[in-house]
PDB file of N, CA and C in Angstrom:
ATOM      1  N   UNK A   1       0.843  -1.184   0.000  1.00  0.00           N
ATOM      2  CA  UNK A   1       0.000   0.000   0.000  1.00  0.00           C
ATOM      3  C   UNK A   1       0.883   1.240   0.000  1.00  0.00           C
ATOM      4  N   UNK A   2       0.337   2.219  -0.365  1.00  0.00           N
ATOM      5  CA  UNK A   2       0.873   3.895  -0.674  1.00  0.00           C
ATOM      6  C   UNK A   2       0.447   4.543   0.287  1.00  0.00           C
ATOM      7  N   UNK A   3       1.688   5.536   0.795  1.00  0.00           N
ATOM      8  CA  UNK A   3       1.211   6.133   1.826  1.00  0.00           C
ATOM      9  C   UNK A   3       0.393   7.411   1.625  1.00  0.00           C
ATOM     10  N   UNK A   4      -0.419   7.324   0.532  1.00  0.00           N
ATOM     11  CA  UNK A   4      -0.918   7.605   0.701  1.00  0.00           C
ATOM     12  C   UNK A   4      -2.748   7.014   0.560  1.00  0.00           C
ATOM     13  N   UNK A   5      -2.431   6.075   0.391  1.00  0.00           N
ATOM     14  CA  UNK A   5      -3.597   4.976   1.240  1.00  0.00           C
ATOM     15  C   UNK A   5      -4.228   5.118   2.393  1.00  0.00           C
ATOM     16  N   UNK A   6      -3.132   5.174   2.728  1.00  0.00           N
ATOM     17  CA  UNK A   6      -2.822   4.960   4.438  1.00  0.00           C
ATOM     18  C   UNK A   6      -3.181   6.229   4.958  1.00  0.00           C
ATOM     19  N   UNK A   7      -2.825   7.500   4.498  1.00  0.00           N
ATOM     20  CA  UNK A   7      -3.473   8.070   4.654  1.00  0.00           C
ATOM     21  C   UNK A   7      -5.033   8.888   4.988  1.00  0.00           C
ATOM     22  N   UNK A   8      -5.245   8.145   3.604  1.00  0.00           N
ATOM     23  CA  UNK A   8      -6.779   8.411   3.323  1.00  0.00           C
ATOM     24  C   UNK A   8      -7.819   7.668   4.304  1.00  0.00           C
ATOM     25  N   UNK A   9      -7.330   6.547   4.435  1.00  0.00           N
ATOM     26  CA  UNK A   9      -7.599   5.515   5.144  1.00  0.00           C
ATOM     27  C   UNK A   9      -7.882   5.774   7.196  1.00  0.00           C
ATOM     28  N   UNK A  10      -6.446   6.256   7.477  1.00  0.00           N
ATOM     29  CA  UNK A  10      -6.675   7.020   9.222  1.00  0.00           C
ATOM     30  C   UNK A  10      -7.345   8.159   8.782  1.00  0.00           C
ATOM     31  N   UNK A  11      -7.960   8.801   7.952  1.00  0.00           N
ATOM     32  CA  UNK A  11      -8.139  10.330   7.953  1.00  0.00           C
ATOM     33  C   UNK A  11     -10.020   9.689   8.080  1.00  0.00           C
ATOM     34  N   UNK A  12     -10.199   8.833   7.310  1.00  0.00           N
ATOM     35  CA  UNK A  12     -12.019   8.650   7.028  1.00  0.00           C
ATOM     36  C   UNK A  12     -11.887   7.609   8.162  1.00  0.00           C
ATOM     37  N   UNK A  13     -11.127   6.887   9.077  1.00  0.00           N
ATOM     38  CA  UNK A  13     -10.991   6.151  10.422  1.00  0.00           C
ATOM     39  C   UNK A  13     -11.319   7.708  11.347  1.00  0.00           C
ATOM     40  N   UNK A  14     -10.594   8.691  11.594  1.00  0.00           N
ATOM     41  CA  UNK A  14     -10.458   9.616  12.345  1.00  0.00           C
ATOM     42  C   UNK A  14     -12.212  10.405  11.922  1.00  0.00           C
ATOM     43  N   UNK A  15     -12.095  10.440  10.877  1.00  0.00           N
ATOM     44  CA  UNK A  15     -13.990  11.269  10.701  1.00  0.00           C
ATOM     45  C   UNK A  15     -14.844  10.007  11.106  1.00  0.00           C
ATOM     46  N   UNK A  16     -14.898   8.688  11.227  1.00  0.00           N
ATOM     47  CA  UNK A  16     -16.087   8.222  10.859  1.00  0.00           C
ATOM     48  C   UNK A  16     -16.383   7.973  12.843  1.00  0.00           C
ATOM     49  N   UNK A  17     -15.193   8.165  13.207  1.00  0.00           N
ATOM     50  CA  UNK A  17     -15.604   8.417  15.328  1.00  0.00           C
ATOM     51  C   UNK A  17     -16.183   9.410  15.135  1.00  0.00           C
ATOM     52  N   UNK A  18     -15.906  10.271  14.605  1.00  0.00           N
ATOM     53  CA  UNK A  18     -16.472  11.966  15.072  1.00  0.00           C
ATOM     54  C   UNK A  18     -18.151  11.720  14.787  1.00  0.00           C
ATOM     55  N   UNK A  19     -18.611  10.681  13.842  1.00  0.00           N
ATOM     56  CA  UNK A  19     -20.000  10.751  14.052  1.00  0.00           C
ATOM     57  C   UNK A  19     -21.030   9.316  14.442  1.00  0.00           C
ATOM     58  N   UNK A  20     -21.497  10.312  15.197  1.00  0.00           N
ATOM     59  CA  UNK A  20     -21.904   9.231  15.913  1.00  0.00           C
ATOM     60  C   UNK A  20     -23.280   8.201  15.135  1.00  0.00           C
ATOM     61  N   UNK A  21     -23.404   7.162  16.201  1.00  0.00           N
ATOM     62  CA  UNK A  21     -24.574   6.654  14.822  1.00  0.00           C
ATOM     63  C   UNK A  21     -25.879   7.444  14.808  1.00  0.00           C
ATOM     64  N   UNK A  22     -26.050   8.153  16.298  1.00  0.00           N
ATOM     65  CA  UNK A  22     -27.564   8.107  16.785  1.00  0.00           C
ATOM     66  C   UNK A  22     -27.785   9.896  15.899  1.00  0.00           C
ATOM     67  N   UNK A  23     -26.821  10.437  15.625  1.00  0.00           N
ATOM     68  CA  UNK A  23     -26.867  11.479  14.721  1.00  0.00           C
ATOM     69  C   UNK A  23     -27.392  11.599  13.052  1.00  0.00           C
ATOM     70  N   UNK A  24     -27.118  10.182  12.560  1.00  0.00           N
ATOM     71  CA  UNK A  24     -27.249  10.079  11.626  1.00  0.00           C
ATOM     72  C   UNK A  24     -28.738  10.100  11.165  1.00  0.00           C
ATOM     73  N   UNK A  25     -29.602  10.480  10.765  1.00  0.00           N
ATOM     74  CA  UNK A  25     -31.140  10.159  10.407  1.00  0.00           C
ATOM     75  C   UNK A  25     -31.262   8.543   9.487  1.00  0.00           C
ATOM     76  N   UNK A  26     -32.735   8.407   9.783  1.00  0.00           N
ATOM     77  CA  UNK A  26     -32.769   7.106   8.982  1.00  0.00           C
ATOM     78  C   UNK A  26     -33.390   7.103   7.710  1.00  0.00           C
ATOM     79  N   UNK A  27     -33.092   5.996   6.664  1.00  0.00           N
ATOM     80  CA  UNK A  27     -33.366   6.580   5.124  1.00  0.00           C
ATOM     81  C   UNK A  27     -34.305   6.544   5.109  1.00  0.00           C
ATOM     82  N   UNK A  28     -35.729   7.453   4.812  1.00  0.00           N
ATOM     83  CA  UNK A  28     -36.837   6.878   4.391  1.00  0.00           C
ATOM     84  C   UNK A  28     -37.106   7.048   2.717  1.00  0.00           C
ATOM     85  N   UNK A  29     -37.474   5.819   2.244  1.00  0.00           N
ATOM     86  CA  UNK A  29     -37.699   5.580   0.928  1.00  0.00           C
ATOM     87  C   UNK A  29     -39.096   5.908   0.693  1.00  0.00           C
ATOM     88  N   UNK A  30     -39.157   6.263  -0.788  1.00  0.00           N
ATOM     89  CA  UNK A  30     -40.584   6.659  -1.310  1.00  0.00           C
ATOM     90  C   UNK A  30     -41.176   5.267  -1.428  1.00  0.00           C
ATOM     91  N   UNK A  31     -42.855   5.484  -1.231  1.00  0.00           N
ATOM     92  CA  UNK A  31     -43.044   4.024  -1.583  1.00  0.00           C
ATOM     93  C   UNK A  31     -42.926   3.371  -2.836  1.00  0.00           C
ATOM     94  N   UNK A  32     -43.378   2.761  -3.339  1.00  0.00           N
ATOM     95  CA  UNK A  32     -42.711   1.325  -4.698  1.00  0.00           C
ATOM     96  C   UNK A  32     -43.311   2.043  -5.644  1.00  0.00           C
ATOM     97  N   UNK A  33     -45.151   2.386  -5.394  1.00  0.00           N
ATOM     98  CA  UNK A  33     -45.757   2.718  -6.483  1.00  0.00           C
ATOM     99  C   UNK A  33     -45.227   4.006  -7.235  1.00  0.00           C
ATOM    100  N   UNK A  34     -44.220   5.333  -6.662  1.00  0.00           N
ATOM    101  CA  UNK A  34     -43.886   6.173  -6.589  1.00  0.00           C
ATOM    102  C   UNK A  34     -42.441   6.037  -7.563  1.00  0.00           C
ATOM    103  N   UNK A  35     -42.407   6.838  -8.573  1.00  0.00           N
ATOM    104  CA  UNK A  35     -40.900   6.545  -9.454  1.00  0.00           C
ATOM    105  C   UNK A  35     -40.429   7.882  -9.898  1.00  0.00           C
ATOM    106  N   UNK A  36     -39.400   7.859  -9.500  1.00  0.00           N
ATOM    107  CA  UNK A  36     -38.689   8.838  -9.797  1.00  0.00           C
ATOM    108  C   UNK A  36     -37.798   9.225 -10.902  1.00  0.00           C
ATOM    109  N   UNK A  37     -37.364   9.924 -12.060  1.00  0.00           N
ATOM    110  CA  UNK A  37     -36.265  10.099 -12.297  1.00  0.00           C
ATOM    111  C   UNK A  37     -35.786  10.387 -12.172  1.00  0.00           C
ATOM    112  N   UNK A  38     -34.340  10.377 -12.735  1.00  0.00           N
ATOM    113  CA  UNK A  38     -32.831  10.919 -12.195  1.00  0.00           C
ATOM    114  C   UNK A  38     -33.031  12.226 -11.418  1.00  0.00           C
ATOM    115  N   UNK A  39     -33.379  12.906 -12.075  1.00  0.00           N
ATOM    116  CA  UNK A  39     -33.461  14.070 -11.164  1.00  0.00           C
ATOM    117  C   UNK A  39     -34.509  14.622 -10.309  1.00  0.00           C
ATOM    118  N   UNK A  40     -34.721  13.606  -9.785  1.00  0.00           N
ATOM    119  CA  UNK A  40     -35.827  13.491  -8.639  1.00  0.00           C
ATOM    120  C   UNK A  40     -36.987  14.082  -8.645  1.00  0.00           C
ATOM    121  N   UNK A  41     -37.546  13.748  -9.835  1.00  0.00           N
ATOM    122  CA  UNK A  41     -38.811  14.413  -9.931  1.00  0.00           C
ATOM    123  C   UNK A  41     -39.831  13.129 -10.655  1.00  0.00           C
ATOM    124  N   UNK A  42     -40.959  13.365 -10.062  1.00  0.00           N
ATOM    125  CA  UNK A  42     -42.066  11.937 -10.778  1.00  0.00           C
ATOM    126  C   UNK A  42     -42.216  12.078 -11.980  1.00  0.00           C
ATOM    127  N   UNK A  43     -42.254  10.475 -12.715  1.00  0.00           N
ATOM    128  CA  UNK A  43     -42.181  10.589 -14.308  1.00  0.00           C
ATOM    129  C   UNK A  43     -43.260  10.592 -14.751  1.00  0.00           C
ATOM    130  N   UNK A  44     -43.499  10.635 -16.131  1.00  0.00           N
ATOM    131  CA  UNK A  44     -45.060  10.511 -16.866  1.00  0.00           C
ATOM    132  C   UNK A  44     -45.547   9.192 -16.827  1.00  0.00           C
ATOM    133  N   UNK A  45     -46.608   9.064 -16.652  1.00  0.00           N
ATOM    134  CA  UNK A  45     -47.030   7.708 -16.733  1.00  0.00           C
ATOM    135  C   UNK A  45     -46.438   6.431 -17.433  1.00  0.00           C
ATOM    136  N   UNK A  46     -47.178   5.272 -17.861  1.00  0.00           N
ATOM    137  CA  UNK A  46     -46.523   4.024 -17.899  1.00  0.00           C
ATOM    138  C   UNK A  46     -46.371   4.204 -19.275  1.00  0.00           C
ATOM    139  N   UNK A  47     -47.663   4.908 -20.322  1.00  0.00           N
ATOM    140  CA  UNK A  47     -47.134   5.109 -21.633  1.00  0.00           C
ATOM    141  C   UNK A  47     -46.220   6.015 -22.036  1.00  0.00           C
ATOM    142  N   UNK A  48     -46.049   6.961 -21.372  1.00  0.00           N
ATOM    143  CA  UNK A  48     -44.915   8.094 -22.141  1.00  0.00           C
ATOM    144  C   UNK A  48     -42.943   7.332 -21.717  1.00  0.00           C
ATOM    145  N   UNK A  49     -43.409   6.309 -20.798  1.00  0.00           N
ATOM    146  CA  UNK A  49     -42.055   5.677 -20.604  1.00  0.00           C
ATOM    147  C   UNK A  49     -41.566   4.760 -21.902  1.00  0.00           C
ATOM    148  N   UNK A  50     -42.691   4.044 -22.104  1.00  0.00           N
ATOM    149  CA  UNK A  50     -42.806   3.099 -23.066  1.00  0.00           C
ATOM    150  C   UNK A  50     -42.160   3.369 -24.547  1.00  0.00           C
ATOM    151  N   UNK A  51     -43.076   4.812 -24.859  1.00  0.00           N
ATOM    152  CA  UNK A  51     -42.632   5.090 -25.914  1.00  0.00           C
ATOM    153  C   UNK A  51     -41.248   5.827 -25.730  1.00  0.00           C
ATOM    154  N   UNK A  52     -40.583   6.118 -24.716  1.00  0.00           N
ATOM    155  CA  UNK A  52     -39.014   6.629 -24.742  1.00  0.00           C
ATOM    156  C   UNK A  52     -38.785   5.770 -24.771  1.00  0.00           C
ATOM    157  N   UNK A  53     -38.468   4.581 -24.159  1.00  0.00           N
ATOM    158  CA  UNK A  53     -37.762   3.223 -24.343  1.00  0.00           C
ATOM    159  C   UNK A  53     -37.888   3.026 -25.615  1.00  0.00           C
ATOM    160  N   UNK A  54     -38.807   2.786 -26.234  1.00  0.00           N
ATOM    161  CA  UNK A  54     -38.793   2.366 -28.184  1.00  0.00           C
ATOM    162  C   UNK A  54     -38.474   3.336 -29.197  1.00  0.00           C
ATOM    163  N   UNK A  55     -38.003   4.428 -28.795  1.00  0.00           N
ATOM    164  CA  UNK A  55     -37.534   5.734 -30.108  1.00  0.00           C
ATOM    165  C   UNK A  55     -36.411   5.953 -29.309  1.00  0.00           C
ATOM    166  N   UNK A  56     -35.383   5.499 -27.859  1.00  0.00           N
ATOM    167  CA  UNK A  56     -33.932   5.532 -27.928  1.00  0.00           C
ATOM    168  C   UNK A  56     -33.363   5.438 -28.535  1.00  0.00           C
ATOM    169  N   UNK A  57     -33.270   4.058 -28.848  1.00  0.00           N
ATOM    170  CA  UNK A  57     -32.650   2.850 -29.468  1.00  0.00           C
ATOM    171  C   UNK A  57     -32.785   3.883 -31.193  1.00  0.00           C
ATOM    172  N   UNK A  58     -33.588   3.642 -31.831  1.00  0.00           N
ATOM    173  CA  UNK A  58     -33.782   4.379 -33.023  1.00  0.00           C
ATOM    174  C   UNK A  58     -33.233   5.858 -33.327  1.00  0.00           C
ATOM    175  N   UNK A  59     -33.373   6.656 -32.272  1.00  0.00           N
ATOM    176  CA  UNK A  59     -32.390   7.955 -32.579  1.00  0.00           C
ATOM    177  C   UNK A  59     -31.097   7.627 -32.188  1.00  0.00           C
ATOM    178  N   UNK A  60     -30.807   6.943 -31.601  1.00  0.00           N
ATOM    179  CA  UNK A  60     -29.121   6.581 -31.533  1.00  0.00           C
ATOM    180  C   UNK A  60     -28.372   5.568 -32.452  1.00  0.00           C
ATOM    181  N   UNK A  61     -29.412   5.093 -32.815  1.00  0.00           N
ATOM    182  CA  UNK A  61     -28.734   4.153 -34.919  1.00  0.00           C
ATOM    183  C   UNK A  61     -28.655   5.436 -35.558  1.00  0.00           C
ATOM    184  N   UNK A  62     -29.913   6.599 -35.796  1.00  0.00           N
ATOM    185  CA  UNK A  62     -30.106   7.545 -36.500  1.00  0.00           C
ATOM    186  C   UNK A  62     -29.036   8.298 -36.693  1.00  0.00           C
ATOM    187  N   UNK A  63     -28.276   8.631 -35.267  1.00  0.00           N
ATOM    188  CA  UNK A  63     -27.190   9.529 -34.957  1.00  0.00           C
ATOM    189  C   UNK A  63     -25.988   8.931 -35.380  1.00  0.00           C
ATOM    190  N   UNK A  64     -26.211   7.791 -35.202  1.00  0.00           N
ATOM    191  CA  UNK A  64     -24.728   7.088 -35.892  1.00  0.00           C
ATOM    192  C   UNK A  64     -24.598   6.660 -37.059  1.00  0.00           C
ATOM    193  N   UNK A  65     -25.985   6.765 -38.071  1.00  0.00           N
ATOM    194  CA  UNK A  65     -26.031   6.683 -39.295  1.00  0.00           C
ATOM    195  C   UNK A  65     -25.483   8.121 -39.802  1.00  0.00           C
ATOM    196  N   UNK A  66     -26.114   9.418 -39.786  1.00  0.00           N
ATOM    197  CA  UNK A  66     -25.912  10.605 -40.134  1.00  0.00           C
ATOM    198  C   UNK A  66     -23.981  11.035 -39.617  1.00  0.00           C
ATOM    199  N   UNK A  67     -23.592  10.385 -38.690  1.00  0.00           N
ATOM    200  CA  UNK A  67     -22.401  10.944 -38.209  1.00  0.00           C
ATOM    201  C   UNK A  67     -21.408   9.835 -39.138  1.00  0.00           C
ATOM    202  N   UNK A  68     -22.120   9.015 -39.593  1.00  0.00           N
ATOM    203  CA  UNK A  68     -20.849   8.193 -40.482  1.00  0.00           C
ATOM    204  C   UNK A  68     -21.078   9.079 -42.011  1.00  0.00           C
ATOM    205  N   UNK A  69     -22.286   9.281 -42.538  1.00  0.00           N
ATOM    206  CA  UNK A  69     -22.275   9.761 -43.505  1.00  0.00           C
ATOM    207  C   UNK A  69     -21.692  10.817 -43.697  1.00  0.00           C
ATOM    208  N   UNK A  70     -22.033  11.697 -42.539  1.00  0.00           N
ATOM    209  CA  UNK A  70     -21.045  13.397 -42.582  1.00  0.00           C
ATOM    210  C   UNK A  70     -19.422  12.957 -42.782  1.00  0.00           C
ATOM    211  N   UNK A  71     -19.239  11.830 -42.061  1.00  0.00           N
ATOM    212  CA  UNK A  71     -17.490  11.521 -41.842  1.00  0.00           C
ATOM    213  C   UNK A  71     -17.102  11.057 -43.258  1.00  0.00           C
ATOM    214  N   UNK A  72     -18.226  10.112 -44.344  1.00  0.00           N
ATOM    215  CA  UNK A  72     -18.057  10.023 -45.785  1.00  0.00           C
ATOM    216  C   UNK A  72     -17.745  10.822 -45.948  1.00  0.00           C
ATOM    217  N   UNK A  73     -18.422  11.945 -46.163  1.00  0.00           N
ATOM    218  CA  UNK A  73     -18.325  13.084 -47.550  1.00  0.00           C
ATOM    219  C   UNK A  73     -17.509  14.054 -46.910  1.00  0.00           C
ATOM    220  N   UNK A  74     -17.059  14.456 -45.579  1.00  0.00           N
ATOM    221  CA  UNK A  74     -16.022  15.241 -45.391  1.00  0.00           C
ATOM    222  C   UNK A  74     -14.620  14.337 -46.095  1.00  0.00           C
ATOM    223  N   UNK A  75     -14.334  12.663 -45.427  1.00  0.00           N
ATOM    224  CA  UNK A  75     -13.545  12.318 -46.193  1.00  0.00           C
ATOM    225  C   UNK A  75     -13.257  11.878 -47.830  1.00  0.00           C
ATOM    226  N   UNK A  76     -14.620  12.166 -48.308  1.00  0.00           N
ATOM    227  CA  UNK A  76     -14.337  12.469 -49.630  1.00  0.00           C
ATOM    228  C   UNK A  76     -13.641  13.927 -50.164  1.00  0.00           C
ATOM    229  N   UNK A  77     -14.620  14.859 -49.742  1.00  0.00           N
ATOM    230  CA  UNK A  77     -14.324  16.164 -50.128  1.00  0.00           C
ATOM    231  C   UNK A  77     -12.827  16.439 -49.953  1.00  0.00           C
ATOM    232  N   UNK A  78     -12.373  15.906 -48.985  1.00  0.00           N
ATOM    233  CA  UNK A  78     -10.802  16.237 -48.748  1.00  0.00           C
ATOM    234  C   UNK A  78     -10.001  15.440 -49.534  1.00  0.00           C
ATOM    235  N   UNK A  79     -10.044  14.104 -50.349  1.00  0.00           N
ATOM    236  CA  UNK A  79      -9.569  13.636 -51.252  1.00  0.00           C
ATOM    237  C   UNK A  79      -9.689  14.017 -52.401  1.00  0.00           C
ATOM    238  N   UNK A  80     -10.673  14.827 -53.039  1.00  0.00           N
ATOM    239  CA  UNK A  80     -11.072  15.676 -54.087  1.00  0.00           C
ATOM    240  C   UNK A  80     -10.188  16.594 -54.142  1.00  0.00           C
ATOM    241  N   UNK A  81      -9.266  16.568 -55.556  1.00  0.00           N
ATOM    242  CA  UNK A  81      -7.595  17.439 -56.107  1.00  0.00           C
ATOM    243  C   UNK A  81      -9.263  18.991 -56.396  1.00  0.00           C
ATOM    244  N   UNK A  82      -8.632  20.341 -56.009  1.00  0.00           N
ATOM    245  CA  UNK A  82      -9.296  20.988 -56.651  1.00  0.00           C
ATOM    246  C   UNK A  82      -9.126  22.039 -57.555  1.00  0.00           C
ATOM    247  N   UNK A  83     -10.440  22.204 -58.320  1.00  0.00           N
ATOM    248  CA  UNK A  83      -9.933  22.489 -59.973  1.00  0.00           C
ATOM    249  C   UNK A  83      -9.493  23.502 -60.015  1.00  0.00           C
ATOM    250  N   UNK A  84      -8.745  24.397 -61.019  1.00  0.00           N
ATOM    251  CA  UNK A  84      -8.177  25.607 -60.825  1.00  0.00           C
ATOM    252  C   UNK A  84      -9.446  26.350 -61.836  1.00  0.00           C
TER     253      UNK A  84
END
């Protein structure tokens, strides 16, 4: 180990005395029926999920179709001698 391991290691040993358990609050979870997304806010119902799940997948072929084609014709255009 690196000392500075070892470090890190007595330093989160030395904070994790300083708190105690009975300080800590306890987690309360939302209930099951309740869904959140990432950014913690409730989502649209069961159909507006549905249909994001099935047009992901499809705009991200889309995006990687259009980004190969742009990468064609830029690497064409740059192989193209030009005319005087």
């Amino acid at each position: 180990m690196s000392s500075i391991e070892d470090q890190l290691r007595a330093a989160s040993r030395e904070t994790a005395r300083e708190v105690s358990p009975d300080s800590v609050p306890p987690l309360r979870l939302p209930p099951a029926s309740t869904r959140y997304n990432g950014a913690g806010q409730q989502r649209a119902g069961w159909g507006a999920s549905l249909v994001g799940r099935r047009l992901a997948p499809v705009a991200a072929a889309a995006a990687v179709l259009v980004i190969a084609i742009a990468a064609t014709g830029v690497a064409t255009l740059a192989h193209t001698p030009l005319q005087p």
